[in-house]
Protein backbone atom coordinates (compact mmCIF):
# COMPACT_ATOMS: atom_id res chain seq x y z
CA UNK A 1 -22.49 -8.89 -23.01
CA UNK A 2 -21.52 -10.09 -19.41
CA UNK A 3 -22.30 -7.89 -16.27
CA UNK A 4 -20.37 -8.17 -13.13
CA UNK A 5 -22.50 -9.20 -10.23
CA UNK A 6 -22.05 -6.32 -7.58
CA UNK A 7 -24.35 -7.69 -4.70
CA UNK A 8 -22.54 -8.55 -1.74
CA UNK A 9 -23.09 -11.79 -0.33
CA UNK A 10 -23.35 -13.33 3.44
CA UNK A 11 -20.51 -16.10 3.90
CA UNK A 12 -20.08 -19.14 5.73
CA UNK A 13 -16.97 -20.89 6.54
CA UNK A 14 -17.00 -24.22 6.32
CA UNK A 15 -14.14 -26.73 5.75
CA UNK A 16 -15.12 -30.32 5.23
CA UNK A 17 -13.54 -33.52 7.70
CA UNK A 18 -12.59 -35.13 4.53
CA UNK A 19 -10.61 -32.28 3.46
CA UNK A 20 -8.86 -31.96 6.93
CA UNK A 21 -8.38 -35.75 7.24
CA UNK A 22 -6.58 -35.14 3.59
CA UNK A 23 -4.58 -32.67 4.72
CA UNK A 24 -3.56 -34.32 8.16
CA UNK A 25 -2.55 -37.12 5.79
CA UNK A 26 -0.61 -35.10 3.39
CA UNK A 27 1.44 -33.57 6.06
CA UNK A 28 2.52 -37.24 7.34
CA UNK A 29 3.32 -38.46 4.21
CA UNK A 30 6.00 -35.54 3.75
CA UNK A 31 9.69 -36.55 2.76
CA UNK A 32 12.20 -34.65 5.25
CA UNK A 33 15.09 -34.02 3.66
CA UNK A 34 18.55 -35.15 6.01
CA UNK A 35 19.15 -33.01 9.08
CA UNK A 36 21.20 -29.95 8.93
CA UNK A 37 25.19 -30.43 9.71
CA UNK A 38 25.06 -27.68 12.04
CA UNK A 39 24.08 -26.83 15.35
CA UNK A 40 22.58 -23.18 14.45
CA UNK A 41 19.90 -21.67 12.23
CA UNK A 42 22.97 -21.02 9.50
CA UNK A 43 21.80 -23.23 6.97
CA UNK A 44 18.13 -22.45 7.34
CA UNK A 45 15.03 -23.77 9.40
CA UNK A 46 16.61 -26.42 11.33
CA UNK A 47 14.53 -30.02 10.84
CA UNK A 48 13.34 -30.84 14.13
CA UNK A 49 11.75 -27.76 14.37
CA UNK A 50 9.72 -28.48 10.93
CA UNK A 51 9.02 -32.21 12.42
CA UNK A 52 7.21 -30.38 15.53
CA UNK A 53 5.76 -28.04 13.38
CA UNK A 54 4.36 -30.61 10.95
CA UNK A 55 3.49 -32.57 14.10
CA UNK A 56 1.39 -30.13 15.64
CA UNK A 57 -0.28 -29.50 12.47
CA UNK A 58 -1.39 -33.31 12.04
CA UNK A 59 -2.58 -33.75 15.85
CA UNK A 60 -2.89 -30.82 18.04
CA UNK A 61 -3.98 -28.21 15.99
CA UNK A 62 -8.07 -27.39 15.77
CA UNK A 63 -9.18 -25.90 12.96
CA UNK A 64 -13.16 -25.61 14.15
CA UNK A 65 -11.97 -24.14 16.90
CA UNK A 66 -10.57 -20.94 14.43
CA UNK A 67 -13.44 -21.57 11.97
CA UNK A 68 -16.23 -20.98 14.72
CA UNK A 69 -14.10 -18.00 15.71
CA UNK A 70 -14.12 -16.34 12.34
CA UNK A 71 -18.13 -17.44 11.73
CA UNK A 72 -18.57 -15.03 15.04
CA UNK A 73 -17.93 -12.54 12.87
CA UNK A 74 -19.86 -11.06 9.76
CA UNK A 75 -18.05 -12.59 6.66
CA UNK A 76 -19.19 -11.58 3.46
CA UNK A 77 -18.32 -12.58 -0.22
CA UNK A 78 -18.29 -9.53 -3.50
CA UNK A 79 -17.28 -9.98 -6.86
CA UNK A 80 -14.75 -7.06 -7.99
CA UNK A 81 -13.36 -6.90 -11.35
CA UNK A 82 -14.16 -10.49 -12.42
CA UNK A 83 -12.97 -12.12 -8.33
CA UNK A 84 -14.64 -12.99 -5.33
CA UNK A 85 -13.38 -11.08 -2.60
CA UNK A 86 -14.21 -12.31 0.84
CA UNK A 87 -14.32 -9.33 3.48
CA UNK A 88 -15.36 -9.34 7.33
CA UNK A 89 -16.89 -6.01 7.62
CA UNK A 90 -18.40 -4.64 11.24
CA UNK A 91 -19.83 -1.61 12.02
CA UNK A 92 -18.93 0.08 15.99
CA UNK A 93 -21.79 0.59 17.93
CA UNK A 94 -20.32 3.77 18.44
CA UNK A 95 -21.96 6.64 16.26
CA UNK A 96 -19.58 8.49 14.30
CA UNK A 97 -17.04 5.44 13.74
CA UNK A 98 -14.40 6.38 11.41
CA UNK A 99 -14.21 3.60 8.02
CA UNK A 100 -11.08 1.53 8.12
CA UNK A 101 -9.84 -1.18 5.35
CA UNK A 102 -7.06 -2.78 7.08
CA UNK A 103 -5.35 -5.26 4.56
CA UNK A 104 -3.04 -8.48 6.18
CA UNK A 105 0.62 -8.95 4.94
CA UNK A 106 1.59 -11.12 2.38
CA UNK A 107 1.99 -13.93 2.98
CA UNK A 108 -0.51 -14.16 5.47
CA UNK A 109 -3.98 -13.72 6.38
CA UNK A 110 -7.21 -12.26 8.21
CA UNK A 111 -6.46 -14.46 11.14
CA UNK A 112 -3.31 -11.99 11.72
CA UNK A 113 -6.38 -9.21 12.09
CA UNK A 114 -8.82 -10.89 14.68
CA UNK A 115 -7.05 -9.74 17.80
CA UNK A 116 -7.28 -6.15 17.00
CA UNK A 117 -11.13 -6.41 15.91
CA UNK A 118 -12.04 -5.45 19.76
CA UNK A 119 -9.99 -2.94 20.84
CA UNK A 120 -11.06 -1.37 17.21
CA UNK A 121 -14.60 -1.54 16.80
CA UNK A 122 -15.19 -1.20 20.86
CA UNK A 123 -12.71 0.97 21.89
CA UNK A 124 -14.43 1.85 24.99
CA UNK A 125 -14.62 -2.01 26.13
CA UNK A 126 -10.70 -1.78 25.87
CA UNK A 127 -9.63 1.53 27.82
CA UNK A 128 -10.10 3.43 25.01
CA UNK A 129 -12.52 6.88 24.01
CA UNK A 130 -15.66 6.06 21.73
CA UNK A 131 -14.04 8.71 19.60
CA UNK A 132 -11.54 6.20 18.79
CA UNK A 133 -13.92 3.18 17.07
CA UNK A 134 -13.63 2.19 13.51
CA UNK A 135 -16.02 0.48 11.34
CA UNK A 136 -14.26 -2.69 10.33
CA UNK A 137 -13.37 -4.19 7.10
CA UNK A 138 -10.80 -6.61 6.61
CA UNK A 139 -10.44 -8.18 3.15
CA UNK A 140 -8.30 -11.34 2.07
CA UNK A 141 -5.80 -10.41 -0.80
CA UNK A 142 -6.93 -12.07 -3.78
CA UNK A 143 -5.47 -16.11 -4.21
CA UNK A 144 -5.34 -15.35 0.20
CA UNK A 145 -8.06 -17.32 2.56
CA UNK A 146 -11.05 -17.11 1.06
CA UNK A 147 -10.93 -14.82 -1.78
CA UNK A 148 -10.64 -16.54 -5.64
CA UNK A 149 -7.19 -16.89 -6.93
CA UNK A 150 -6.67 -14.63 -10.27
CA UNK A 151 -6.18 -16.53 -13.48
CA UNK A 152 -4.09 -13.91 -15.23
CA UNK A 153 -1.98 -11.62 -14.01
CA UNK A 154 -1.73 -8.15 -12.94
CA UNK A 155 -3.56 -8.21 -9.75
CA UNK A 156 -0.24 -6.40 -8.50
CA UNK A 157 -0.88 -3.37 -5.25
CA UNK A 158 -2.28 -0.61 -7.56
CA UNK A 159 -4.88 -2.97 -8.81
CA UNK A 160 -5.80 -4.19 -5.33
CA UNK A 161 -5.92 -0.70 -3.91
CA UNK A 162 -8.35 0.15 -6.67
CA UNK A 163 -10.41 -2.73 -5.88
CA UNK A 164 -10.45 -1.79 -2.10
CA UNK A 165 -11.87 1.67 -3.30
CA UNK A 166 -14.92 -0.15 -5.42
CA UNK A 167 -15.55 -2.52 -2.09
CA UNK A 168 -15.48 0.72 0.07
CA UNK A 169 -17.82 2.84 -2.04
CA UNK A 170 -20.30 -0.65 -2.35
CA UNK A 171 -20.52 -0.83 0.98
CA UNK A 172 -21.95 2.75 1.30
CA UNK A 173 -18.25 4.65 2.26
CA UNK A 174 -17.09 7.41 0.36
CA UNK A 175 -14.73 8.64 3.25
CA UNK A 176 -12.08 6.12 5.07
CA UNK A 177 -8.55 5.39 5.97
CA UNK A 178 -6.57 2.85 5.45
CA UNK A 179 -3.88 0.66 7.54
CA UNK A 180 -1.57 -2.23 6.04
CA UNK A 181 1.82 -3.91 7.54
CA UNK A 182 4.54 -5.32 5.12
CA UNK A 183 3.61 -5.25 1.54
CA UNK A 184 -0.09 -4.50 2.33
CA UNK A 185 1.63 -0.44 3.46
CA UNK A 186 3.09 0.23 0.33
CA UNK A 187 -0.31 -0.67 -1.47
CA UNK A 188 -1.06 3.00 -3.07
CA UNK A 189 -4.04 5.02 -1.93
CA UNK A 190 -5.68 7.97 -2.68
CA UNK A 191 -4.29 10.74 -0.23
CA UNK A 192 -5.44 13.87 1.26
CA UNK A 193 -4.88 15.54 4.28
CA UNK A 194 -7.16 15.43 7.25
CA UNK A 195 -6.14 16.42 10.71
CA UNK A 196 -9.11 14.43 12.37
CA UNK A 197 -8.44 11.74 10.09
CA UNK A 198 -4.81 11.70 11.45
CA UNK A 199 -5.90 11.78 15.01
CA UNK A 200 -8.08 8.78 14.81
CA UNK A 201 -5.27 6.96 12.98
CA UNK A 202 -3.01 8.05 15.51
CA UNK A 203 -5.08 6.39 18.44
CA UNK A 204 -5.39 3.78 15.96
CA UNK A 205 -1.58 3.11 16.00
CA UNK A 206 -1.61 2.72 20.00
CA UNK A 207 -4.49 0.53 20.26
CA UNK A 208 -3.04 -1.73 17.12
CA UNK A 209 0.08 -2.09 19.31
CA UNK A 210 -1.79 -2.98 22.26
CA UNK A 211 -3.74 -5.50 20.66
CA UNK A 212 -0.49 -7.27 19.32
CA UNK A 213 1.63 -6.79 22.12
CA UNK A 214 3.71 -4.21 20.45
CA UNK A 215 5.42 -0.70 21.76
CA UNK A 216 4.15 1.85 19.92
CA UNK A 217 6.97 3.46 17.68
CA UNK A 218 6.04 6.95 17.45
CA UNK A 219 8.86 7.62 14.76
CA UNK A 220 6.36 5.90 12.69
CA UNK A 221 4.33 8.94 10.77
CA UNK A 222 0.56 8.78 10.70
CA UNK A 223 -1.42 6.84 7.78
CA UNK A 224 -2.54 8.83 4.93
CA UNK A 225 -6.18 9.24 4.37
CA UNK A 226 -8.01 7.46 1.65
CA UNK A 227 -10.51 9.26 -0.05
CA UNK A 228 -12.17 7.64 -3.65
CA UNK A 229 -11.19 10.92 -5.49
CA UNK A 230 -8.34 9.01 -7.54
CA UNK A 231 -5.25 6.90 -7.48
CA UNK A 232 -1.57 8.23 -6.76
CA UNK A 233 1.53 6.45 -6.26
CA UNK A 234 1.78 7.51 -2.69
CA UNK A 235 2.16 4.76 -0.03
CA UNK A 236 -0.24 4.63 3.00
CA UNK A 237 -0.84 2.61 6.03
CA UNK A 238 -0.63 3.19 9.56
CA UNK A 239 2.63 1.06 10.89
CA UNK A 240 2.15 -0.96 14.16
C-alpha cells in the first residue's frame, strides 16, 4: 500500500535557455488574427497592444532577473494529497509573528505576492510596529507556478483550503490566519473569533495596501481567523 511522502523539500528555481529560447520562438511564430474595425476597446484587446505585448515578451523581458528574485527567498516543495505543492515560507525575525497563508488570485501567481513580503515579515523596516509581522507562507494553487497540475478533478476551493490546513499544521502551525484576493477570498476556512487575531489582520490590511499602492478600504471587514479545528462554508480573507 502507497504512503504519501510528507517531508518538505528545499526548492530551486531553475528554467533552462533552451526552454526560454523555445518560448521566445513560440511567441514569434504566433498568427495575429486581422486588426479590430474599431478605434476603442469595444471589440476586445485591441491588436497592437497584443503585438507590444508579445514583443516585449520575446526581447525585453528577463526572466533570471525574476528567477534570482524568487531564489532570494526560501522556496520549498510538499506533497499533499497525492501533489506537489510549492510554498515560499519565511519566518519574521520578530518574536511572536502571527502565521499567515496568503493564497494569489486565479489566474495568477506568487509573483503578485513578492512586494508585500517586506512590509509583512519586517514590519518595522517599513514604518510599521513589530507587533504587526507575520510569518510568511505563500503557496502556488495547484496546476499555478510551480506546483503539479491535478490529473483528475475536484481540486475545487474546499479541497485547496483543506490542503492549506495539512501544509500549515506540517510546518509546525496549529494557529494562523488567512488572506486571499479574487477567488483565493472565497476559498472556505475554518473560522473563529479572535480579537487579537483581528487586530493583526487589520494592520495587515493597511500595510497590504501600502505595499501595492492601494487606499485602504475600511468598508472592507476584517479576515476571519483560521484555526485547524474543521471546515465550514464560511468565506475568509483579508481584502486589499
Amino acid at each position: 500500500m502507497a504512503t504519501s511522502d510528507s517531508s518538505i523539500r528545499q526548492f530551486h528555481v531553475e528554467v533552462s535557455e533552451a526552454e526560454l529560447t523555445e518560448l521566445r520562438r513560440r511567441i514569434n511564430a504566433t498568427r495575429w488574427s486581422e486588426r479590430e474595425t474599431v478605434a476603442d476597446d469595444s471589440q476586445g484587446m485591441r491588436l497592437a497592444m497584443m503585438q507590444e505585448l508579445a514583443r516585449y515578451w520575446a526581447t525585453d523581458y528577463d526572466w533570471h532577473k525574476c528567477e534570482s528574485k524568487l531564489n532570494a527567498l526560501p522556496n520549498f516543495m510538499t506533497e499533499i494529497d497525492g501533489l506537489d505543492i510549492h510554498f515560499i515560507h519565511l519566518r519574521s525575525q520578530h518574536q511572536g509573528a502571527l502565521p499567515l497563508i496568503v493564497t494569489h488570485g486565479w489566474p495568477g501567481s506568487i509573483i503578485e505576492q513578492l512586494k508585500i513580503i517586506g512590509p509583512l515579515a519586517s514590519p518595522t523596516a517599513h514604518g510599521a510596529s513589530a507587533a504587526d509581522a507575520f510569518d510568511l507562507v505563500i503557496p502556488s494553487l495547484p496546476g499555478h507556478g510551480f506546483s503539479a497540475k491535478p490529473a483528475i478533478t475536484g481540486w475545487d476551493p474546499v479541497r485547496i483550503a483543506a490542503a492549506w490546513v495539512v501544509l500549515m499544521k506540517r510546518l509546525g502551525y496549529t494557529r494562523f490566519v488567512a488572506q486571499g484576493g479574487d477567488g483565493p477570498a472565497r476559498r472556505p476556512a475554518a473560522t473563529r473569533s479572535d480579537r487579537r487575531g483581528k487586530t493583526r489582520l487589520r494592520a495587515a490590511e493597511r500595510l497590504l495596501c501600502q505595499a501595492r499602492g492601494l487606499r485602504a478600504d475600511h468598508d472592507h471587514p476584517p479576515a476571519n481567523v483560521v484555526r485547524t479545528g474543521g471546515l465550514t462554508r464560511r468565506p475568509g480573507g483579508v481584502h486589499a
